[in-house]
Protein backbone atom coordinates (compact mmCIF):
# COMPACT_ATOMS: atom_id res chain seq x y z
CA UNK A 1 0.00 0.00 0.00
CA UNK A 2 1.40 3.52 -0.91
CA UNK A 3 1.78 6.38 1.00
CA UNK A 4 -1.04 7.93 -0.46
CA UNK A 5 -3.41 5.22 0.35
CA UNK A 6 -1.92 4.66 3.77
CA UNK A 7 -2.77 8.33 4.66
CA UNK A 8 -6.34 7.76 3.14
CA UNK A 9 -7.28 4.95 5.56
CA UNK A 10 -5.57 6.97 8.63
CA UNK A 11 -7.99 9.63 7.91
CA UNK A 12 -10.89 7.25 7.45
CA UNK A 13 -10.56 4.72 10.60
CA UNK A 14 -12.72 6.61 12.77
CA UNK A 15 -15.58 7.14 10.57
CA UNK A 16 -15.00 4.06 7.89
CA UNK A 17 -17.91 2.14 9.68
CA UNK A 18 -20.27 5.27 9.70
CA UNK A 19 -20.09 5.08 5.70
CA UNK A 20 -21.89 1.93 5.79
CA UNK A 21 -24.59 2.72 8.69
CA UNK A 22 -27.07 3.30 5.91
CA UNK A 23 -26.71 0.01 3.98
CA UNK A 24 -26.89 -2.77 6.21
CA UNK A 25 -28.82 -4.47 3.67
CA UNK A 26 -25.69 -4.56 1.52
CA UNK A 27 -23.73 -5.78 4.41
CA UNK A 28 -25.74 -8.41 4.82
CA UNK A 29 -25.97 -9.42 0.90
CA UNK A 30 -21.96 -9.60 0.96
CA UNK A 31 -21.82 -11.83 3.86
CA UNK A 32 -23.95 -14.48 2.53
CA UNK A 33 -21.98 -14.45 -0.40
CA UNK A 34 -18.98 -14.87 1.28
CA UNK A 35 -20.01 -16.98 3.47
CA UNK A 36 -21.48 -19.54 1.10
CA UNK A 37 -18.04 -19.30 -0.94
CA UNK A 38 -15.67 -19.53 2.26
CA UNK A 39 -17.44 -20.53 5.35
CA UNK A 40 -16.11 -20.20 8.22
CA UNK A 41 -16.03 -23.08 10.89
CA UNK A 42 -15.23 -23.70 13.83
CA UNK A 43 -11.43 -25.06 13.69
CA UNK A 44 -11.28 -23.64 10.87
CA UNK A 45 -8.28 -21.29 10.37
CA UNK A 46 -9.03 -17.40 8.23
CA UNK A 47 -7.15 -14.98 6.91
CA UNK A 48 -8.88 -12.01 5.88
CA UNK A 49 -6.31 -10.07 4.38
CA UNK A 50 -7.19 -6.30 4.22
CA UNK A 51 -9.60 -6.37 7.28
CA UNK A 52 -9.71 -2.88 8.18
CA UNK A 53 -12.05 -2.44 11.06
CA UNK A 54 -13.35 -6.06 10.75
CA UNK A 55 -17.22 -4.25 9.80
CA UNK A 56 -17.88 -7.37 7.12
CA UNK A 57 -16.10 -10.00 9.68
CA UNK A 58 -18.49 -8.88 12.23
CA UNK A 59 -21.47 -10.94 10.28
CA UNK A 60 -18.84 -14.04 9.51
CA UNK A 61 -17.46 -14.36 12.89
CA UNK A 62 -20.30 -16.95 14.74
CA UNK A 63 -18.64 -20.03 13.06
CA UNK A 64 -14.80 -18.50 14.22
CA UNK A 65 -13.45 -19.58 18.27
CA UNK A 66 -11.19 -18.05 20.68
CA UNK A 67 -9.22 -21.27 19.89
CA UNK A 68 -9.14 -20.71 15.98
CA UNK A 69 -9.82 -16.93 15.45
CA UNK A 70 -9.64 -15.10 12.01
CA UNK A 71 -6.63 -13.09 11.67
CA UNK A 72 -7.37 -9.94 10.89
CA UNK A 73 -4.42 -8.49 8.59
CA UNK A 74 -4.24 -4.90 7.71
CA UNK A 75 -1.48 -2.81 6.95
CA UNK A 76 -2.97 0.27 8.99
CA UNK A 77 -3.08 0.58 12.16
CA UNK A 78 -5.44 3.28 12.42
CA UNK A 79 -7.94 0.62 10.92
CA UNK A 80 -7.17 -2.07 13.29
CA UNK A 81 -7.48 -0.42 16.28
CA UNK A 82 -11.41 0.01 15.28
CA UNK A 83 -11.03 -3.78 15.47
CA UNK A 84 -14.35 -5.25 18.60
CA UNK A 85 -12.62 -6.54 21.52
CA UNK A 86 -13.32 -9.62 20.61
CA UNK A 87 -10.94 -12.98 21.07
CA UNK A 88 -12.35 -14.72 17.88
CA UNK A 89 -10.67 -11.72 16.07
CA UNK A 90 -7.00 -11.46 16.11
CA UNK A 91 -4.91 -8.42 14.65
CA UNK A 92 -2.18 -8.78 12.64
CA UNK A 93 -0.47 -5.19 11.64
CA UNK A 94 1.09 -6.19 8.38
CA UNK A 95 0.40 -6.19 4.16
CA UNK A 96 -0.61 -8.63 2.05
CA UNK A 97 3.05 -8.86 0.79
CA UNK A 98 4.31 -9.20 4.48
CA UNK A 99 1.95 -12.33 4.88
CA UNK A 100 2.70 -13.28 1.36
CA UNK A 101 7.13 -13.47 1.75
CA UNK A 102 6.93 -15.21 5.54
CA UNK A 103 7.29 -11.11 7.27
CA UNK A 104 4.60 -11.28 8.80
CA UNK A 105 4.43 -12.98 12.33
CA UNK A 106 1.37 -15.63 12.40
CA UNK A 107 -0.24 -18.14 15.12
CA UNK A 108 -0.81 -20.02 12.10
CA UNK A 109 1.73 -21.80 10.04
CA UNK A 110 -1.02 -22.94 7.18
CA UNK A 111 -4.68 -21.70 6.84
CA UNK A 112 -7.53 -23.39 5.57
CA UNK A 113 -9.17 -20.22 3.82
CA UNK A 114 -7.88 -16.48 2.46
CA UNK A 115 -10.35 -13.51 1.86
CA UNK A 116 -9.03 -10.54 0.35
CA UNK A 117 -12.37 -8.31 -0.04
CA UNK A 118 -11.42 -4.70 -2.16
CA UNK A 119 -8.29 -4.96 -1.20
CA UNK A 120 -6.31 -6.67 -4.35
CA UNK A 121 -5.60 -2.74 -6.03
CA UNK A 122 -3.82 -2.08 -3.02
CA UNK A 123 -1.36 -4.96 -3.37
CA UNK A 124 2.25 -4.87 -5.28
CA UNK A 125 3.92 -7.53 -7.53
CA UNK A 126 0.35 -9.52 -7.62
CA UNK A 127 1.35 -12.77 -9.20
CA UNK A 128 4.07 -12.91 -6.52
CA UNK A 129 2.00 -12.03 -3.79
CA UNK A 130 -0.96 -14.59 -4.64
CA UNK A 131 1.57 -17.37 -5.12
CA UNK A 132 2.88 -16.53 -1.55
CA UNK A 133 -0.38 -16.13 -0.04
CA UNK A 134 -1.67 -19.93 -2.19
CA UNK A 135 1.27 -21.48 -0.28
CA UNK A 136 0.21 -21.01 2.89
CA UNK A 137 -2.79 -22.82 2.21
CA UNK A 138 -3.89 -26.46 2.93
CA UNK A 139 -4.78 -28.71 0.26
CA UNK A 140 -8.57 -28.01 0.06
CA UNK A 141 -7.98 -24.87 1.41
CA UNK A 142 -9.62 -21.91 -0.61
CA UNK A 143 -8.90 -18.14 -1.53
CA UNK A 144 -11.40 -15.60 -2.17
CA UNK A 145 -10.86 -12.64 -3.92
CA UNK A 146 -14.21 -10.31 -3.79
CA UNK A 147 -13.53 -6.84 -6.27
CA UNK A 148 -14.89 -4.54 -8.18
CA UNK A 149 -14.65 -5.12 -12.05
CA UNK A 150 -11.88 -1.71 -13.70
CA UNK A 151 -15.14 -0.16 -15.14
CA UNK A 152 -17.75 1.19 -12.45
CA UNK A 153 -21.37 2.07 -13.00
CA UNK A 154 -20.87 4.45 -9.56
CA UNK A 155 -21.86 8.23 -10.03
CA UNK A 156 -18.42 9.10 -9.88
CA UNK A 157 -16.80 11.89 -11.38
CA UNK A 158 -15.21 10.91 -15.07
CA UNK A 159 -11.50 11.41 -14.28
CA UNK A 160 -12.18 9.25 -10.94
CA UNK A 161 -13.60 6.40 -12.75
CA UNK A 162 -11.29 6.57 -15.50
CA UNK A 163 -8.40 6.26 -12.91
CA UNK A 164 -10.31 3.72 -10.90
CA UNK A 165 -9.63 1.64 -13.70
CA UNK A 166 -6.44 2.23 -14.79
CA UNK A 167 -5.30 1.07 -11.43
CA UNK A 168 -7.85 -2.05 -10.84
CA UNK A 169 -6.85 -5.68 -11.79
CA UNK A 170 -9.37 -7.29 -13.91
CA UNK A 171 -11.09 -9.93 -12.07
CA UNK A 172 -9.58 -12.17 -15.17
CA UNK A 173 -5.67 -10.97 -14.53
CA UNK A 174 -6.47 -12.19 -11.18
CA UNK A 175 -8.21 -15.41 -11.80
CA UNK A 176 -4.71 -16.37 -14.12
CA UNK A 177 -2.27 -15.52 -11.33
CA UNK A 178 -3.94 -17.98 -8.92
CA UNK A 179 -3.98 -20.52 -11.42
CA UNK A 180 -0.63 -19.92 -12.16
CA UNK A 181 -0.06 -20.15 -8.22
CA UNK A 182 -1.01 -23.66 -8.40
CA UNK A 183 -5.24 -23.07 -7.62
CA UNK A 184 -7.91 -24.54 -9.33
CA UNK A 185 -9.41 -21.34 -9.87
CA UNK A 186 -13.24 -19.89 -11.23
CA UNK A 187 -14.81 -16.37 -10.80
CA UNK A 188 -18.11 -14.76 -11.61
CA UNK A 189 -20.05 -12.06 -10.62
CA UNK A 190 -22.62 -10.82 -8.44
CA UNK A 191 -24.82 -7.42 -8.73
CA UNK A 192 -26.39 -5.24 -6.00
CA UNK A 193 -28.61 -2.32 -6.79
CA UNK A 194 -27.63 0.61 -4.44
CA UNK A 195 -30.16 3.62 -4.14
CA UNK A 196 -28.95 6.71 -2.21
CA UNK A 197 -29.62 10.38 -1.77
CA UNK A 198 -27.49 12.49 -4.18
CA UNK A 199 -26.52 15.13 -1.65
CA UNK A 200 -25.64 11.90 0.84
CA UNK A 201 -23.57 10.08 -2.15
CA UNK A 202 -21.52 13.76 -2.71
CA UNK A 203 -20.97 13.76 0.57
CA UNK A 204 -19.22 10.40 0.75
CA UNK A 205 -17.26 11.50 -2.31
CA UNK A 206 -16.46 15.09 -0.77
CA UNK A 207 -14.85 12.69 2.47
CA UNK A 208 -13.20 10.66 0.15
CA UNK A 209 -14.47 7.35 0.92
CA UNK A 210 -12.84 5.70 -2.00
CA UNK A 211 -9.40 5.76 -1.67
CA UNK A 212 -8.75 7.12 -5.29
CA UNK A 213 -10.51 9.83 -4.16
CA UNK A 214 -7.48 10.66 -2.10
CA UNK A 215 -5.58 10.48 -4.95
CA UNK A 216 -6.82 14.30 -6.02
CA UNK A 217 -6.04 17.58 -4.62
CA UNK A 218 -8.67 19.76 -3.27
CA UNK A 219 -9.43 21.57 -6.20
CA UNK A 220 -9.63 18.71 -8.74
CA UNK A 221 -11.90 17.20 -6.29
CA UNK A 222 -14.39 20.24 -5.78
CA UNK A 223 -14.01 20.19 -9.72
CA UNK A 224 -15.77 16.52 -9.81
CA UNK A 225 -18.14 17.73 -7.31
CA UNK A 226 -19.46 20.05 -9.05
CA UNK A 227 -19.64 17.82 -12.31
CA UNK A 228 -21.78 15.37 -10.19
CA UNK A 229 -24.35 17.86 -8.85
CA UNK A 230 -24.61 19.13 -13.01
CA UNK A 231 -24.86 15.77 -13.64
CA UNK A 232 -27.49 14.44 -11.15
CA UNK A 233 -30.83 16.11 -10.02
CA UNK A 234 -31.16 16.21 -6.41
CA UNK A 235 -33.25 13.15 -4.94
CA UNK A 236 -32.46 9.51 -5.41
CA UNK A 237 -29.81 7.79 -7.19
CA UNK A 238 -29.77 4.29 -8.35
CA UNK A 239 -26.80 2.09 -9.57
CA UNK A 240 -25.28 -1.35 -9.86
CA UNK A 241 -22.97 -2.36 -7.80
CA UNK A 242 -20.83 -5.17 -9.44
CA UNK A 243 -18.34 -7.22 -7.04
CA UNK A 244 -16.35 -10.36 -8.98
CA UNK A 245 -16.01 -13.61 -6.55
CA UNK A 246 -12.42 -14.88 -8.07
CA UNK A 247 -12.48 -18.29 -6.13
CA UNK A 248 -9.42 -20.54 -6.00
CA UNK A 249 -8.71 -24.28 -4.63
CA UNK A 250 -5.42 -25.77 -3.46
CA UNK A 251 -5.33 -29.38 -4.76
């Protein structure tokens, strides 16, 4: 993770759950899909690499133990110290490529399942990473990848969707490095129709709740404000959101 992107999710930790008060529908939707792609048992032993504040874990954690608890992996601390006090969740302070090259200090020397939700843009060298990460799986184990497809339907300002997906792996690129890192690899897609109040959604953008948003200055970002409010009536707007499930198997 960059510096820039490091300094987004500083500035987000306190309020990153607030962003997602209003959709707990959606938060709900995710979980069963990750759950019925990489359920969590008890014994079972979960990485969930790019945890953040653990707000998605909190809906997979009834099948996770004091015994066997997910690790919770983030490289920012900020995030992980919104973490719940709670002993089936264990922090680990650390990146994907920490985790990924044996830097990263774990209570587990192989796992039976890897999620990395919206997190894969963030990572470096990503066939290395994903081979590192596949080897620390057991045979049988799994590794979920959950992200957004380059192009977005969001009502995003042009320049921040064009460089949205000039930075985003296609959920193909990533399917081939896992099956290049030895998984038996599939992926497809799942949509989710998000309706929200326009001066609500410009809000979220003015706070910079993407973290490309962080990625402009102050005045290219009042810029794209303005282009969404001359873009979109005030009142409701409605979109698809479109998440790719990239699911691999270790033989």
């Amino acid at each position: 993770m960059n510096d820039c992107a490091a300094q987004h999710y500083a500035n987000l930790a306190h309020n990153y759950d607030d962003t997602w008060a209003h959709r707990p529908e959606y938060l709900a939707w995710m979980c069963r899909h990750i759950a019925a792609r990489l359920p969590v048992r008890p014994g079972t032993r979960i990485a969930d690499i790019g945890a953040g504040t653990g707000l998605f874990l909190r809906h997979l954690i009834g099948g996770a133990s004091a015994q066997s608890p997910i690790l919770c992996v983030d490289p920012s601390a900020a995030m992980l110290a919104q973490l719940p006090d709670d002993p089936r969740l264990h922090p680990v302070h650390a990146s994907a490529e920490d985790v990924a090259m044996g830097q990263a200090t774990l209570p587990y020397d192989r796992l039976h399942g890897i999620l990395i939700k919206e997190t894969i843009h963030h990572i470096s060298e990503l066939g290395t990473t994903l081979k590192g990460l596949a080897e620390l799986l057991v045979p049988g184990g799994h590794m979920l990848v959950v992200t957004l497809p380059p192009r977005l339907e969001y009502p995003l300002f042009h320049s921040a969707l064009d460089r949205f997906a000039e930075r985003q792996p296609a959920p193909q690129d990533i399917a081939d490095h896992m099956r290049k890192s030895g998984l038996i690899t599939s992926y497809g897609y799942e949509e989710y129709q998000v309706c929200v109040d326009r001066d609500h959604w410009i809000g979220l953008v003015a706070n910079r709740w993407m973290s490309v948003l962080s990625s402009f200055t102050d005045e290219e970002l009042a810029v794209g404000l303005a282009e969404i409010r001359h873009r979109y009536a005030p009142g409701e707007i409605c979109f698809q959101d479109r998440f790719a499930f990239v699911l691999g198997m270790r033989p």
